[in-house]
Protein backbone atom coordinates (compact mmCIF):
# COMPACT_ATOMS: atom_id res chain seq x y z
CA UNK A 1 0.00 0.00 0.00
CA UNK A 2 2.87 2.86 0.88
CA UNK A 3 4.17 1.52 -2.80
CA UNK A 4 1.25 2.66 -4.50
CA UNK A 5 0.82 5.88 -2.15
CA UNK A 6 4.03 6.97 -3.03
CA UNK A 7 3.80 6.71 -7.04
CA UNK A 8 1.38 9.71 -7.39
CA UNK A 9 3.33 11.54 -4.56
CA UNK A 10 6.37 10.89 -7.04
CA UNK A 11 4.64 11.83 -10.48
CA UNK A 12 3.19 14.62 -8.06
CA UNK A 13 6.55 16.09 -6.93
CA UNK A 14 8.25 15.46 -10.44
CA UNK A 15 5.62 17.77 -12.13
CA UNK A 16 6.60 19.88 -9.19
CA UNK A 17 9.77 19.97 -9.70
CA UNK A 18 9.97 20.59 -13.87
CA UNK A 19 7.19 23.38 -13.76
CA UNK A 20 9.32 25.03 -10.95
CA UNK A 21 12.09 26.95 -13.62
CA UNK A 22 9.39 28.08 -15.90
CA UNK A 23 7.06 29.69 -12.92
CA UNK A 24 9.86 30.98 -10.88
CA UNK A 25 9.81 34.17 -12.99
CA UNK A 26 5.95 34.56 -12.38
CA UNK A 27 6.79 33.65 -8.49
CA UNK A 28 8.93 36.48 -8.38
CA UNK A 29 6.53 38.74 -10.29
CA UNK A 30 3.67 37.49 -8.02
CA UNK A 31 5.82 37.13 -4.72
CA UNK A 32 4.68 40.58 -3.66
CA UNK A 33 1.01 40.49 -4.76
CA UNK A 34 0.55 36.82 -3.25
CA UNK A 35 3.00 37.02 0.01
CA UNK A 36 4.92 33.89 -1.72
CA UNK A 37 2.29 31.29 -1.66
CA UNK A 38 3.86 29.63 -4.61
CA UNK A 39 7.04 29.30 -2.28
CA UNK A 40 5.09 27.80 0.35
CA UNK A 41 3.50 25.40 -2.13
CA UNK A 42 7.23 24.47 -2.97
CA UNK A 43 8.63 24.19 0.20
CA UNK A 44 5.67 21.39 1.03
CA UNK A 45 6.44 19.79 -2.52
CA UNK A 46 9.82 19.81 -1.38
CA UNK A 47 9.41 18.21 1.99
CA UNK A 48 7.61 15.62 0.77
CA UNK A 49 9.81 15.06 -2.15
CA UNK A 50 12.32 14.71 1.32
CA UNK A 51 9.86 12.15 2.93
CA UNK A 52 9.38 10.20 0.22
CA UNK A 53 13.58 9.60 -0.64
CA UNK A 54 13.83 8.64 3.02
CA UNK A 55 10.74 5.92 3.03
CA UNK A 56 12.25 4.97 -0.27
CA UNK A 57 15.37 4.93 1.21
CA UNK A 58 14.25 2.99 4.48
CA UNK A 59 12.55 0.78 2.44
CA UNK A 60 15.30 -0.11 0.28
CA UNK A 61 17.22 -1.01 3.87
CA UNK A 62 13.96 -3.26 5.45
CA UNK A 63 14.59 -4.65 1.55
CA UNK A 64 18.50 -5.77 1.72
CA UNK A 65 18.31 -6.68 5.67
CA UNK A 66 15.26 -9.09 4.32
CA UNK A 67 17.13 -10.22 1.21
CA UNK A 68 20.04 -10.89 3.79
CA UNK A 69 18.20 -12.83 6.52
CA UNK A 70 16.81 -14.68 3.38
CA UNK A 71 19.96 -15.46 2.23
CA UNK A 72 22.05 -16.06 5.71
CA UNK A 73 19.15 -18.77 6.52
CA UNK A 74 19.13 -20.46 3.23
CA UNK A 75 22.44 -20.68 3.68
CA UNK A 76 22.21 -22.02 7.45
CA UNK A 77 19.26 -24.09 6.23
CA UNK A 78 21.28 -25.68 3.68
CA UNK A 79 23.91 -26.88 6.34
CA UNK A 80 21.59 -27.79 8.75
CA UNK A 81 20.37 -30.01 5.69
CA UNK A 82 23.77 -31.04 4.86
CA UNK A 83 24.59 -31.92 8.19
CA UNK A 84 21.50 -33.86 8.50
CA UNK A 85 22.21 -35.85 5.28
CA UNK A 86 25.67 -36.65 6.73
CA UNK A 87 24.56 -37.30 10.06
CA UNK A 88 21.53 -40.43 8.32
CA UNK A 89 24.08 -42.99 8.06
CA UNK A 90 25.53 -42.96 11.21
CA UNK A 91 21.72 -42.34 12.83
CA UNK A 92 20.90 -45.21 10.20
CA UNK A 93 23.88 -47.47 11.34
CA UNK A 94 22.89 -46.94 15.33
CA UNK A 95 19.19 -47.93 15.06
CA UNK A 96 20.61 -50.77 12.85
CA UNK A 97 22.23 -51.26 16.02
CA UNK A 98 20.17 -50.83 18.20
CA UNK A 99 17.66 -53.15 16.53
CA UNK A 100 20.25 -55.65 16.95
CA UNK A 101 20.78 -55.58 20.12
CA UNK A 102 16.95 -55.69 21.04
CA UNK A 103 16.51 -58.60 18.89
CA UNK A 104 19.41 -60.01 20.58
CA UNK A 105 18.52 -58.99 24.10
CA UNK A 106 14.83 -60.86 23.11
CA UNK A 107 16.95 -64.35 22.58
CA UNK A 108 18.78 -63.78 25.66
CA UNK A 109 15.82 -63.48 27.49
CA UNK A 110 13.98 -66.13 25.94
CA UNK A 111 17.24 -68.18 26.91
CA UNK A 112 17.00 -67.22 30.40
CA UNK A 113 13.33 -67.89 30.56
CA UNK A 114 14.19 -71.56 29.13
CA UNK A 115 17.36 -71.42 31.45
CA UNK A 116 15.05 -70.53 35.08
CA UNK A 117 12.60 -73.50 33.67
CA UNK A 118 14.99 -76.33 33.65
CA UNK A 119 16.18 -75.14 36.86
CA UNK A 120 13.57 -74.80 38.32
CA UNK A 121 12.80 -78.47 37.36
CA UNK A 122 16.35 -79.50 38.04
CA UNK A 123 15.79 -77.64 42.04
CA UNK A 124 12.58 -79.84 41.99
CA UNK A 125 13.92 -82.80 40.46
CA UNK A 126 17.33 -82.87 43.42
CA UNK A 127 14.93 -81.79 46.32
CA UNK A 128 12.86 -84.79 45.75
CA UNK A 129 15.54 -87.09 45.49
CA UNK A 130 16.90 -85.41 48.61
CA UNK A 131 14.09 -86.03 50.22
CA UNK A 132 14.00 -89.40 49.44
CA UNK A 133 17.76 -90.27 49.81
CA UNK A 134 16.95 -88.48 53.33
CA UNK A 135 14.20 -90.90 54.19
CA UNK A 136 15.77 -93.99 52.97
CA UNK A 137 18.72 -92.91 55.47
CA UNK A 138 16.18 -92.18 58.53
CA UNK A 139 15.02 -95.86 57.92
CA UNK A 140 18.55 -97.53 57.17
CA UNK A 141 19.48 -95.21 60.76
CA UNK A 142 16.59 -96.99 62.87
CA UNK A 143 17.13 -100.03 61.27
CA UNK A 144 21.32 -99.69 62.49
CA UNK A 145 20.05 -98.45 65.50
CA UNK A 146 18.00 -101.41 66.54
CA UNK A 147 20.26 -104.02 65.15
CA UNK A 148 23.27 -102.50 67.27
CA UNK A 149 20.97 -101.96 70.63
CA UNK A 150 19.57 -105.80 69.74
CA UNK A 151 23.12 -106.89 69.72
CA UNK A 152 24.76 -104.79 72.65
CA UNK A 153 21.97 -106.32 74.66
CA UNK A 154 22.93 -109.86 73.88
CA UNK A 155 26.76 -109.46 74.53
CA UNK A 156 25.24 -107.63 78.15
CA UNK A 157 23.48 -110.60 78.48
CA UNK A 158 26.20 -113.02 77.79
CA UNK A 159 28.71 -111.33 79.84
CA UNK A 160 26.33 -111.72 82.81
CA UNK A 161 25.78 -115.25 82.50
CA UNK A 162 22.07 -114.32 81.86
CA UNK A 163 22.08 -115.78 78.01
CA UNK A 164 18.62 -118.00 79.24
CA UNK A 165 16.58 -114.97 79.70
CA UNK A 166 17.46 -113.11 76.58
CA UNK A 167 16.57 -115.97 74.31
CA UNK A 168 13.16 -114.47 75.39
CA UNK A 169 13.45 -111.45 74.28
CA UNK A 170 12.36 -109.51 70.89
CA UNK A 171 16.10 -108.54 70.65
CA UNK A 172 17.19 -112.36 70.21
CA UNK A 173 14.81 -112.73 67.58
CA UNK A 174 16.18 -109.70 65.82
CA UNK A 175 19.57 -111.15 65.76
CA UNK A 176 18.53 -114.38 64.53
CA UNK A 177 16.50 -112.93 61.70
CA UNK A 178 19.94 -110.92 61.34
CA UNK A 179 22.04 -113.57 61.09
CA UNK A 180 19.81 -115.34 58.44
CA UNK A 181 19.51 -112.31 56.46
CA UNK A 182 23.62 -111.36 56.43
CA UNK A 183 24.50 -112.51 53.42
CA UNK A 184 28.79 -111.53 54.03
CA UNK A 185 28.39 -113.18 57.28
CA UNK A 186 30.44 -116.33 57.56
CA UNK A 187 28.76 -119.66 57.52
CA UNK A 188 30.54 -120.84 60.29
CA UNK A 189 29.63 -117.77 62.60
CA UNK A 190 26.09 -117.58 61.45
CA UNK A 191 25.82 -121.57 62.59
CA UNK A 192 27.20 -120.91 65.62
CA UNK A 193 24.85 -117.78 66.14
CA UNK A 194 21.74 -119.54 64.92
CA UNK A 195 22.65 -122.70 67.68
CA UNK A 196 22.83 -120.10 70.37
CA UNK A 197 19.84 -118.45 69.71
CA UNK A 198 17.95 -121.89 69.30
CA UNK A 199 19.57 -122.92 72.74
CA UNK A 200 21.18 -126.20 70.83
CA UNK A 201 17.85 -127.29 69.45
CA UNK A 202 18.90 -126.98 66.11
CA UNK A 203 22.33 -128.77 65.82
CA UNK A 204 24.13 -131.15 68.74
CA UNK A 205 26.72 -128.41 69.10
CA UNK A 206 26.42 -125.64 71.35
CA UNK A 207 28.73 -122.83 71.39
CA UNK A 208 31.08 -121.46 74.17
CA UNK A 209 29.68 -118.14 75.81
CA UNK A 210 32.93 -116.90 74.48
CA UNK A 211 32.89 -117.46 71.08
CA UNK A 212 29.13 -115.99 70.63
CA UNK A 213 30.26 -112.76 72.16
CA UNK A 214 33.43 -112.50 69.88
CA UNK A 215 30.74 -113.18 66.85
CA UNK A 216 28.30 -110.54 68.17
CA UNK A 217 30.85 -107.73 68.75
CA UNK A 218 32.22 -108.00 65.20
CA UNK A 219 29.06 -108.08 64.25
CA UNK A 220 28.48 -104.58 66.18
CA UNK A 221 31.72 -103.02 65.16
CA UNK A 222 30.91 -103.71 61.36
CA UNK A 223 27.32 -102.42 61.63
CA UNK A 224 28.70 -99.36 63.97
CA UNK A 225 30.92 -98.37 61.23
CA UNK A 226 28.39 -98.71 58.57
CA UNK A 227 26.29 -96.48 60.35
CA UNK A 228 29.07 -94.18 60.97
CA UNK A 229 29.76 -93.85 57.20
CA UNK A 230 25.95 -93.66 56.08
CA UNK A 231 25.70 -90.58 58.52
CA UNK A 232 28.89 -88.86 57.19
CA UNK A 233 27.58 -89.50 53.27
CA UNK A 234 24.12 -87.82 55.03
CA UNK A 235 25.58 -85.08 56.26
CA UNK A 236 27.57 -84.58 53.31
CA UNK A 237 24.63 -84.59 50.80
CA UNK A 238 22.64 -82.10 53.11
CA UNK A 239 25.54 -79.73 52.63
CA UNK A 240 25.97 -79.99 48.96
């Protein structure tokens, strides 16, 4: 709009400007009659012949500061574009990356998952047979324990010269079911076991006091130490 303002003022002041040689004799002439009007006239024509150089003049400055800026940020647009074209590979190469390493991080953790599974059955798998190793020991214990009492009781009884009244007893049958049951045992000492228990009803020969009592405390010391070493393997395995 002040573009199109400023073209009459122009064509205005221009007309001005020519006709002002040509009337500045009749100025003078009239000067005195008129009080200089004409002067006055130019003097405006003049001033805004001033006003329009300098908005011409500002305008052509707003003009090259905006050509400028134009210029200074195509040129900072184009590097920010060049820089951005340099800068896709790399980007391109890191979510290449990146993707990797998800995809990868997805089989590990599948793995793991798998991995916590078969341990899990493996934990449930060793606790049961814990469990059970542990209960087959608690019966192989109490079935040490009474064997061992059985025979401590019979070399008490022996040793006391009261072998008649433990024939009676639950712990002599023990020891006879013991001694048919031993399969290391020697034939010899389970005969000689078996008459003593029976009292001699089974064979004609009866063993010495002493010789039952040597049979019975080897018999002891063997099952004492196989005791011994079933504990130790049970301890062991409760610590593993």
């Amino acid at each position: 709009m002040a573009r199109s303002m400023r073209s009459p003022l122009l064509a205005f002041a221009f007309a001005a400007v020519v006709l002002m040689p040509a009337q500045a004799g009749m100025q003078r002439e009239d000067a005195q009659v008129l009080g200089n009007p004409i002067r006055k006239v130019v003097n405006l024509l003049q001033a805004m012949q001033k006003k329009v150089q300098e908005e011409g003049a500002k305008e052509k400055e707003l003009y090259e500061k905006f050509m400028c800026f134009c210029t200074k940020g195509s040129g900072d647009l184009g590097l920010s574009i060049s820089a951005a074209e340099t800068k896709v590979p790399s980007v391109t190469a890191d979510i290449d990356a990146a993707e990797g390493k998800l995809a990868q991080t997805e089989i590990d953790l599948k793995q793991a998952q798998e991995d916590r599974s078969a341990a899990k059955a493996a934990m449930a798998e060793a606790t049961a047979l814990r469990e059970k190793e542990a209960k087959s020991f608690a019966a192989e214990k109490a079935e040490y324990d009474a064997n061992i009492a059985a025979i401590k009781q019979a070399v008490e009884a022996l040793e006391k010269g009261m072998a008649g009244s433990f024939l009676q007893t639950r712990a002599a049958q023990l020891i006879r079911q013991l001694a048919l049951d031993k399969q290391e045992m020697l034939d010899v000492d389970r005969q000689a076991l078996l008459s003593f228990l029976s009292n001699g009803q089974t064979s004609g020969y009866v063993p010495r006091s002493g010789e039952v009592t040597g049979i019975l405390k080897e018999m002891g010391d063997t099952m004492a130490k196989s005791l011994a070493d079933a504990t130790a393997a049970e301890e062991a395995a409760i610590k593993s």
